[in-house]
Protein backbone atom coordinates (compact mmCIF):
# COMPACT_ATOMS: atom_id res chain seq x y z
CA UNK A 1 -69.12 -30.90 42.28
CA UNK A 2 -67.26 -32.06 38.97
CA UNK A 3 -63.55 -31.51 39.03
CA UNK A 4 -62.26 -31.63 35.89
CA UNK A 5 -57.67 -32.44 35.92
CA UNK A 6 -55.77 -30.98 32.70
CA UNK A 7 -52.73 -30.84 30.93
CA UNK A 8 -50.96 -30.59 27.46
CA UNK A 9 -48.41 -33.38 26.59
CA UNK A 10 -45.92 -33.06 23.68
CA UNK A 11 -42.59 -34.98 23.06
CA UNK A 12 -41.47 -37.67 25.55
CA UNK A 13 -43.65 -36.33 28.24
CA UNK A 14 -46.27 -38.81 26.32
CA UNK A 15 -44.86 -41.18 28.40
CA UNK A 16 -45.57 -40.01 31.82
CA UNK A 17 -49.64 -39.86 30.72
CA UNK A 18 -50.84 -43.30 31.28
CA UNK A 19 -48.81 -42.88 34.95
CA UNK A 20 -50.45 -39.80 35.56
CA UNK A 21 -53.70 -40.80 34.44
CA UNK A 22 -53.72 -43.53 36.80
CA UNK A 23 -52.32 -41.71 39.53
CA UNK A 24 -54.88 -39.10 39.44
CA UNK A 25 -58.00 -41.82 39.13
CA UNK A 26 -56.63 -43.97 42.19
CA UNK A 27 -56.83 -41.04 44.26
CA UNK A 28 -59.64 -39.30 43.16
CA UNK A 29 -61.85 -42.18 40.93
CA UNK A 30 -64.92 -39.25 40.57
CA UNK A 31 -62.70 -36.54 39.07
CA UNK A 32 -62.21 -36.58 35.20
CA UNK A 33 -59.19 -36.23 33.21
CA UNK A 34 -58.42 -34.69 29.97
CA UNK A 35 -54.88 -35.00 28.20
CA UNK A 36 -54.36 -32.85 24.91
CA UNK A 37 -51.93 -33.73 23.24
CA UNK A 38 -49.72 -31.90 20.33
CA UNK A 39 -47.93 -34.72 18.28
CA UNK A 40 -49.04 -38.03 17.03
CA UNK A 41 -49.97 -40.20 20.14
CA UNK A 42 -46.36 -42.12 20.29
CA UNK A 43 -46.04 -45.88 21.23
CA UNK A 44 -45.62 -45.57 25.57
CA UNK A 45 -48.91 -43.70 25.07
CA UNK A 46 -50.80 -45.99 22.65
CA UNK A 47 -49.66 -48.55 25.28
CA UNK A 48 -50.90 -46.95 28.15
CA UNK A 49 -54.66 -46.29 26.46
CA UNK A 50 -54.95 -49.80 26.46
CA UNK A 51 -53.55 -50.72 29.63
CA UNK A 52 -55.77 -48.05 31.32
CA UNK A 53 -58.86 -49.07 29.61
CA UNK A 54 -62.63 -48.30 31.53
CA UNK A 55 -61.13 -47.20 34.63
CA UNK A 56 -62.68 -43.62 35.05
CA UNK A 57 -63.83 -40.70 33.08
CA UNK A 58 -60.32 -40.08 30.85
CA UNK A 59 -60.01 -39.10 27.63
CA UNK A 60 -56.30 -37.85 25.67
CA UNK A 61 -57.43 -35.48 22.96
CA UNK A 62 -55.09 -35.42 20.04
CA UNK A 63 -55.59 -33.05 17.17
CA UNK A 64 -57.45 -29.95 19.04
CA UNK A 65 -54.17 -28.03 19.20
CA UNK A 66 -52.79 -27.54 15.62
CA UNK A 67 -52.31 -24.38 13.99
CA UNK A 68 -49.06 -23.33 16.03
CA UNK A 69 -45.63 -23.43 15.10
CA UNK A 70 -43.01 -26.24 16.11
CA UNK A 71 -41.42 -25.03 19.10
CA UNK A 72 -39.72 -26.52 21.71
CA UNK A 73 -41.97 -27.62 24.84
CA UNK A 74 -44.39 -25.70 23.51
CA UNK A 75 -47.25 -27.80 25.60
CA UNK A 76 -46.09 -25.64 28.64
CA UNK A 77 -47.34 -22.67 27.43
CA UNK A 78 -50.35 -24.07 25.73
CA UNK A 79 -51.91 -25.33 28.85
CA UNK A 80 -52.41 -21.62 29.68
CA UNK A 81 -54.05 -21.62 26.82
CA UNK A 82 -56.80 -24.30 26.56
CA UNK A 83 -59.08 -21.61 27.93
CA UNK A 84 -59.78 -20.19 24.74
CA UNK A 85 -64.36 -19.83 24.40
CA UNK A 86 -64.11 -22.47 22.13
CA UNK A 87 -62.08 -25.07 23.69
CA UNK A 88 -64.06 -24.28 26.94
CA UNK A 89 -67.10 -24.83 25.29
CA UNK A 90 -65.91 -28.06 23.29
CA UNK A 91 -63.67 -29.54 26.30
CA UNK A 92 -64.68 -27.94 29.79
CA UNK A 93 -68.10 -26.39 29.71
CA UNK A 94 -69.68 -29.36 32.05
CA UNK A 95 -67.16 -28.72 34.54
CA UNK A 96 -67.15 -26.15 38.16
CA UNK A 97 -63.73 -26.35 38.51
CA UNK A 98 -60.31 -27.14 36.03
CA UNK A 99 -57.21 -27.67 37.33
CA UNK A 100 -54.29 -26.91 35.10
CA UNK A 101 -51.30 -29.29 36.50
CA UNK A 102 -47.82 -30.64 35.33
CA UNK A 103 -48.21 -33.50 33.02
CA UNK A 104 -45.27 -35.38 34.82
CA UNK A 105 -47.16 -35.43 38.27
CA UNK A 106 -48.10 -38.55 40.53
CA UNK A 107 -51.16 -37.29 41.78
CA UNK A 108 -51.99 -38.75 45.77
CA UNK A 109 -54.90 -38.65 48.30
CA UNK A 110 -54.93 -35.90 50.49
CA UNK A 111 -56.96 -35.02 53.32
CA UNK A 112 -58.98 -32.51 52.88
CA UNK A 113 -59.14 -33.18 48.93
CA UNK A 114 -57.57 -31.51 46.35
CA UNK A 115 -60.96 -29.90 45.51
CA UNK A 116 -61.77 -28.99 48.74
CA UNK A 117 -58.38 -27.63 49.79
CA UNK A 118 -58.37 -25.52 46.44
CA UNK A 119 -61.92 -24.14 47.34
CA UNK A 120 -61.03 -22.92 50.87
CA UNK A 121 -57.64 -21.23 49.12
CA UNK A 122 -60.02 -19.34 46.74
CA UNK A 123 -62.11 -18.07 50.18
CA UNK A 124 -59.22 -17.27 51.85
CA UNK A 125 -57.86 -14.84 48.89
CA UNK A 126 -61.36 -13.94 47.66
CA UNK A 127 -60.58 -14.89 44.09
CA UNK A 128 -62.18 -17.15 41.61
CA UNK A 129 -59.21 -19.35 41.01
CA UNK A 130 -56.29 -20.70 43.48
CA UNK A 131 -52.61 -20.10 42.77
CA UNK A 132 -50.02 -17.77 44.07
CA UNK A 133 -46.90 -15.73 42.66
CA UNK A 134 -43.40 -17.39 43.26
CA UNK A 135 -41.48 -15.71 45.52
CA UNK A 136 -38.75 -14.24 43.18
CA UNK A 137 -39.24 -10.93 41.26
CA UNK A 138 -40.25 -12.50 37.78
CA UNK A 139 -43.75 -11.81 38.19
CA UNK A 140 -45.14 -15.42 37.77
CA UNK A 141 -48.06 -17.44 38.88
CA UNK A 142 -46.67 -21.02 40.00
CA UNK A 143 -48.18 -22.88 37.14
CA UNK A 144 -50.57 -25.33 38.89
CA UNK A 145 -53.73 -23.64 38.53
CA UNK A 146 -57.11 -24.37 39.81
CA UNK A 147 -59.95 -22.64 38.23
CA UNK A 148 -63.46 -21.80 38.73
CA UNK A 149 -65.93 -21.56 35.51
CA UNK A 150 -65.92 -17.42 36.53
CA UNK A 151 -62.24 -17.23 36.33
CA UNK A 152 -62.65 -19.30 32.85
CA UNK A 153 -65.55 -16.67 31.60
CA UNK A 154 -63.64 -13.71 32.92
CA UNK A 155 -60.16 -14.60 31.32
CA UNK A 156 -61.94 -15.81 27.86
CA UNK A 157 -60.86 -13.06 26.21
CA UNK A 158 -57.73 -12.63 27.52
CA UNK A 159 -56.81 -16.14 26.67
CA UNK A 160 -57.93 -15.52 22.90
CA UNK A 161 -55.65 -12.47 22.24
CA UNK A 162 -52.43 -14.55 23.45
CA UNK A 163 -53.69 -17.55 21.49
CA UNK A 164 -53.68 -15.63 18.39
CA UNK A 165 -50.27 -14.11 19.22
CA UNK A 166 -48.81 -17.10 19.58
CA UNK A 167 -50.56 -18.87 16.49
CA UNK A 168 -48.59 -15.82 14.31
CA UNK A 169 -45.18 -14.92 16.78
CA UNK A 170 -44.74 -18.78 17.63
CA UNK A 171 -41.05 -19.06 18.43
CA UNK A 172 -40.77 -15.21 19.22
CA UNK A 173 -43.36 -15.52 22.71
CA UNK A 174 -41.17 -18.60 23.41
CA UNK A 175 -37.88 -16.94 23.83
CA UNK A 176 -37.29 -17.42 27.68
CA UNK A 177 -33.65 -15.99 27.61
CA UNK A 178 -34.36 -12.73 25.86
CA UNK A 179 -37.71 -11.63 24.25
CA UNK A 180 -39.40 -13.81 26.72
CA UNK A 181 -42.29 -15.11 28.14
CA UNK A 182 -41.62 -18.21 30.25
CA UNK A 183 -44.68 -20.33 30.29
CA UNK A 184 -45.49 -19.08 34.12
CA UNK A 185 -45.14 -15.96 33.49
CA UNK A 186 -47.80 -16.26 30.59
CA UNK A 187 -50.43 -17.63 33.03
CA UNK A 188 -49.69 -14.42 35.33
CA UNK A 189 -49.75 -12.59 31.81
CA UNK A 190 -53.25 -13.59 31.39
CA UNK A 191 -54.22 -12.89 35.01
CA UNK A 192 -52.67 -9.94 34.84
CA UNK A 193 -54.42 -8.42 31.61
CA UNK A 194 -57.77 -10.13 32.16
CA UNK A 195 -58.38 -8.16 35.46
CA UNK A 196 -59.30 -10.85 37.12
CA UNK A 197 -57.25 -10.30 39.99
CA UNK A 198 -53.76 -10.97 41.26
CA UNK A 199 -53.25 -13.69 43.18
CA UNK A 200 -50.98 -13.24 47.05
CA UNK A 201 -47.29 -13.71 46.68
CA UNK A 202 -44.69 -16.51 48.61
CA UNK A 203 -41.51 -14.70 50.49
CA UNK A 204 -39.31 -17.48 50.53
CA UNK A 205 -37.55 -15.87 53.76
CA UNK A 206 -41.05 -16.59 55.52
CA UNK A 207 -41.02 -20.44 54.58
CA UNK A 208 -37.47 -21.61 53.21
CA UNK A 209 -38.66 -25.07 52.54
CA UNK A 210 -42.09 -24.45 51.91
CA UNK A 211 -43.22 -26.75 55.09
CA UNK A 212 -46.37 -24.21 55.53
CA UNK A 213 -46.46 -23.65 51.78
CA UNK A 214 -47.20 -26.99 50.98
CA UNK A 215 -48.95 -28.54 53.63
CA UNK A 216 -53.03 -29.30 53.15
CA UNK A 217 -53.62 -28.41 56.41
CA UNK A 218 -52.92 -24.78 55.57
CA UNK A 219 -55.60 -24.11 52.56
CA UNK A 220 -57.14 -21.57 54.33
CA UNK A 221 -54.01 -19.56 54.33
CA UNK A 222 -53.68 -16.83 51.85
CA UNK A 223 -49.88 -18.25 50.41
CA UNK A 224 -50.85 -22.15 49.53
CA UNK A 225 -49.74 -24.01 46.99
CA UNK A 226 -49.80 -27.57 47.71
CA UNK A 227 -48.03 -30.64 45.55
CA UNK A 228 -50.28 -32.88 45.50
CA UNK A 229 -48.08 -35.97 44.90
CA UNK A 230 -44.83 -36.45 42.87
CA UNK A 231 -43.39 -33.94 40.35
CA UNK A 232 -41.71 -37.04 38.31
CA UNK A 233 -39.99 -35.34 35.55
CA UNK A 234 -38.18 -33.02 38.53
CA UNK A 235 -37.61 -35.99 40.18
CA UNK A 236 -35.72 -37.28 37.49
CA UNK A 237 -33.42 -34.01 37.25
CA UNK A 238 -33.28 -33.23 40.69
CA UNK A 239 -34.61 -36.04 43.25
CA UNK A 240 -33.92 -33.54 46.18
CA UNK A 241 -37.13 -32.12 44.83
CA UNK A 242 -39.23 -34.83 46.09
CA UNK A 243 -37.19 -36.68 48.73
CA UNK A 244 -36.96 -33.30 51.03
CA UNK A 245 -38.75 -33.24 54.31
CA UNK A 246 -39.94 -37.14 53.99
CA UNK A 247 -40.30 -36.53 57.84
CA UNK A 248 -43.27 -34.36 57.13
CA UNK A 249 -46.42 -36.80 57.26
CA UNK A 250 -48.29 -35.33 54.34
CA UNK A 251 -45.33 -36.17 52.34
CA UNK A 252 -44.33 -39.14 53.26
CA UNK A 253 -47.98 -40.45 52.61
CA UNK A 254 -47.89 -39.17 49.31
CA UNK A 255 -44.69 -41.36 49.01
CA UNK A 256 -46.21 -44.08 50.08
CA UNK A 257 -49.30 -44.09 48.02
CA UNK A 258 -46.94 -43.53 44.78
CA UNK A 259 -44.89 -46.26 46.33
CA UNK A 260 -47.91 -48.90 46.50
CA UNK A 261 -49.32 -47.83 43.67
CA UNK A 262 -46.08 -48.72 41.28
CA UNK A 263 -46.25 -52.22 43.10
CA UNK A 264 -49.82 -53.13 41.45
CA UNK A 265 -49.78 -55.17 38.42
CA UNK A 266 -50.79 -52.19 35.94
CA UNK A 267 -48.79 -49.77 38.27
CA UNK A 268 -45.52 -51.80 37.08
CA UNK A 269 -46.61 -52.18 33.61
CA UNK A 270 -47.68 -48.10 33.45
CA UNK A 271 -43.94 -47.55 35.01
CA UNK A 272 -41.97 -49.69 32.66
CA UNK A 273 -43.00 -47.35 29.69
CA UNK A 274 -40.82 -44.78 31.46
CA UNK A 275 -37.65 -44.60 30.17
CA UNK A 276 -34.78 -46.13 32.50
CA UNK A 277 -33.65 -43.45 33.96
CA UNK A 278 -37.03 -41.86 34.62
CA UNK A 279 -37.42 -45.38 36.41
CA UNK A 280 -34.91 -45.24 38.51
CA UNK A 281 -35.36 -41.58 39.86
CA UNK A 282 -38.95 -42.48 40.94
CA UNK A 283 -37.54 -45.59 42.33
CA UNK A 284 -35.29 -43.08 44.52
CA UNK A 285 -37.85 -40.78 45.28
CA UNK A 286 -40.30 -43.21 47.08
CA UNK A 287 -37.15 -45.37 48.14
CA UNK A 288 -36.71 -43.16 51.79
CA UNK A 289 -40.21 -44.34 52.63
């Protein structure tokens, strides 16, 4: 099985990569990762490549996404859209599985694995990817996506037409108050249209603090969508995020793996490229444990 991790990076969220990428590898040292990224690979990141150096299959790919207009945070929608034939074919064609995540997570070891747990999801909802709907009425997939190569094949097209639209429309798909697709609501978008199938939905009155949600003993439940680790970036606007329910083992192990891991000589040096405050949030967020 080759599990191949993803995510576009634009802006400051450069500096959450080499973190992420190391993360990720600790865990899981026989997945591979692949960072594109938009802009010019900025100094925390440059310092981060070499800090990281040989260990595990990584690579950031600058340059393969040019040709859209400048929009803000426009990496969040493009992740949805690395699946056009080509990029699959450049990027992801020696892959069974890609999962689409955040590019501000702290990725932890679970038991069973990320791979596995995602697999057993997919059974349990008889689809060729794992995600869910959020439990609101917006109509969108939760953004975390893990994909089989027949959900890549069967959304190829799909994924073309909206990269087109948004090579030409640019700022006019990106309009979340009005004209609006919120990047979420894109990957549902492509779902949606593709025919793939849609994916079960969360009722937040079933699971108000998404205990079973979350948990990776569930993945053979229909509604699962697990962390995985740390969202760091809503850690740093809302540390609630990540501090709630430390009394729930799963997540208090992921605290303190993140925890151990920032304690390790390249763990500190990866950490102090984060800006200060970033810093001190994820020093509050594995401080409970």
């Amino acid at each position: 099985m080759k599990l191949c991790v993803t995510t576009v990076v634009d802006g400051g969220f450069q500096r959450y990569t080499p973190l992420f990428i190391l993360s990720l590898l600790t865990a899981y040292p026989d997945y591979s990762v692949r960072v594109f990224v938009r802009d010019d690979i900025g100094p925390e990141l440059a310092a981060g490549i070499e800090l990281l150096g040989g260990i595990g299959d990584w690579q950031i790919i600058a340059g393969a996404l040019d040709g859209y207009p400048k929009c803000k945070r426009l990496g969040a929608w493009l992740r949805y859209l690395l699946f056009t034939r080509e990029r699959v074919a450049r990027h992801f064609s020696g892959f069974d599985y890609v999962y689409i995540t955040d590019g501000d997570m702290l990725i932890t070891r679970e038991t069973p694995a990320l791979h596995v747990q995602h697999i057993e999801h997919m059974k349990a909802i008889g689809l060729p990817y794992s995600d869910i709907l959020r439990h609101d009425d917006r109509r969108v997939a939760t953004g975390l996506l893990f994909a089989s190569q027949a959900f890549i094949e069967r959304v190829g097209d799909t994924v073309g037409w909206y990269d087109a639209e948004f090579r030409v429309r640019g700022e006019d798909m990106i309009d979340t108050q009005r004209k609006s697709i919120p990047d979420e609501r894109l990957l549902y978008q492509i779902i949606r249209d593709s025919g793939v199938g849609v994916p079960p939905q969360h009722m937040l009155e079933d699971d108000p603090l998404q205990e079973r949600l979350s948990d990776p003993a569930n993945c053979h439940e229909q509604v699962f969508r697990p962390w995985h680790g740390m969202n760091l970036g809503a850690g740093f606007a809302k540390p609630e995020l990540n501090m709630i329910r430390l009394d729930l083992p799963y997540r208090a192990e992921s605290a303190r793996q993140i925890a151990t891991l920032i304690a390790t000589p390249i763990g500190k040096a990866c950490t102090e490229l984060l800006g200060g405050r970033q810093r001190k949030a994820l020093a509050r967020c594995v401080g409970a444990v």
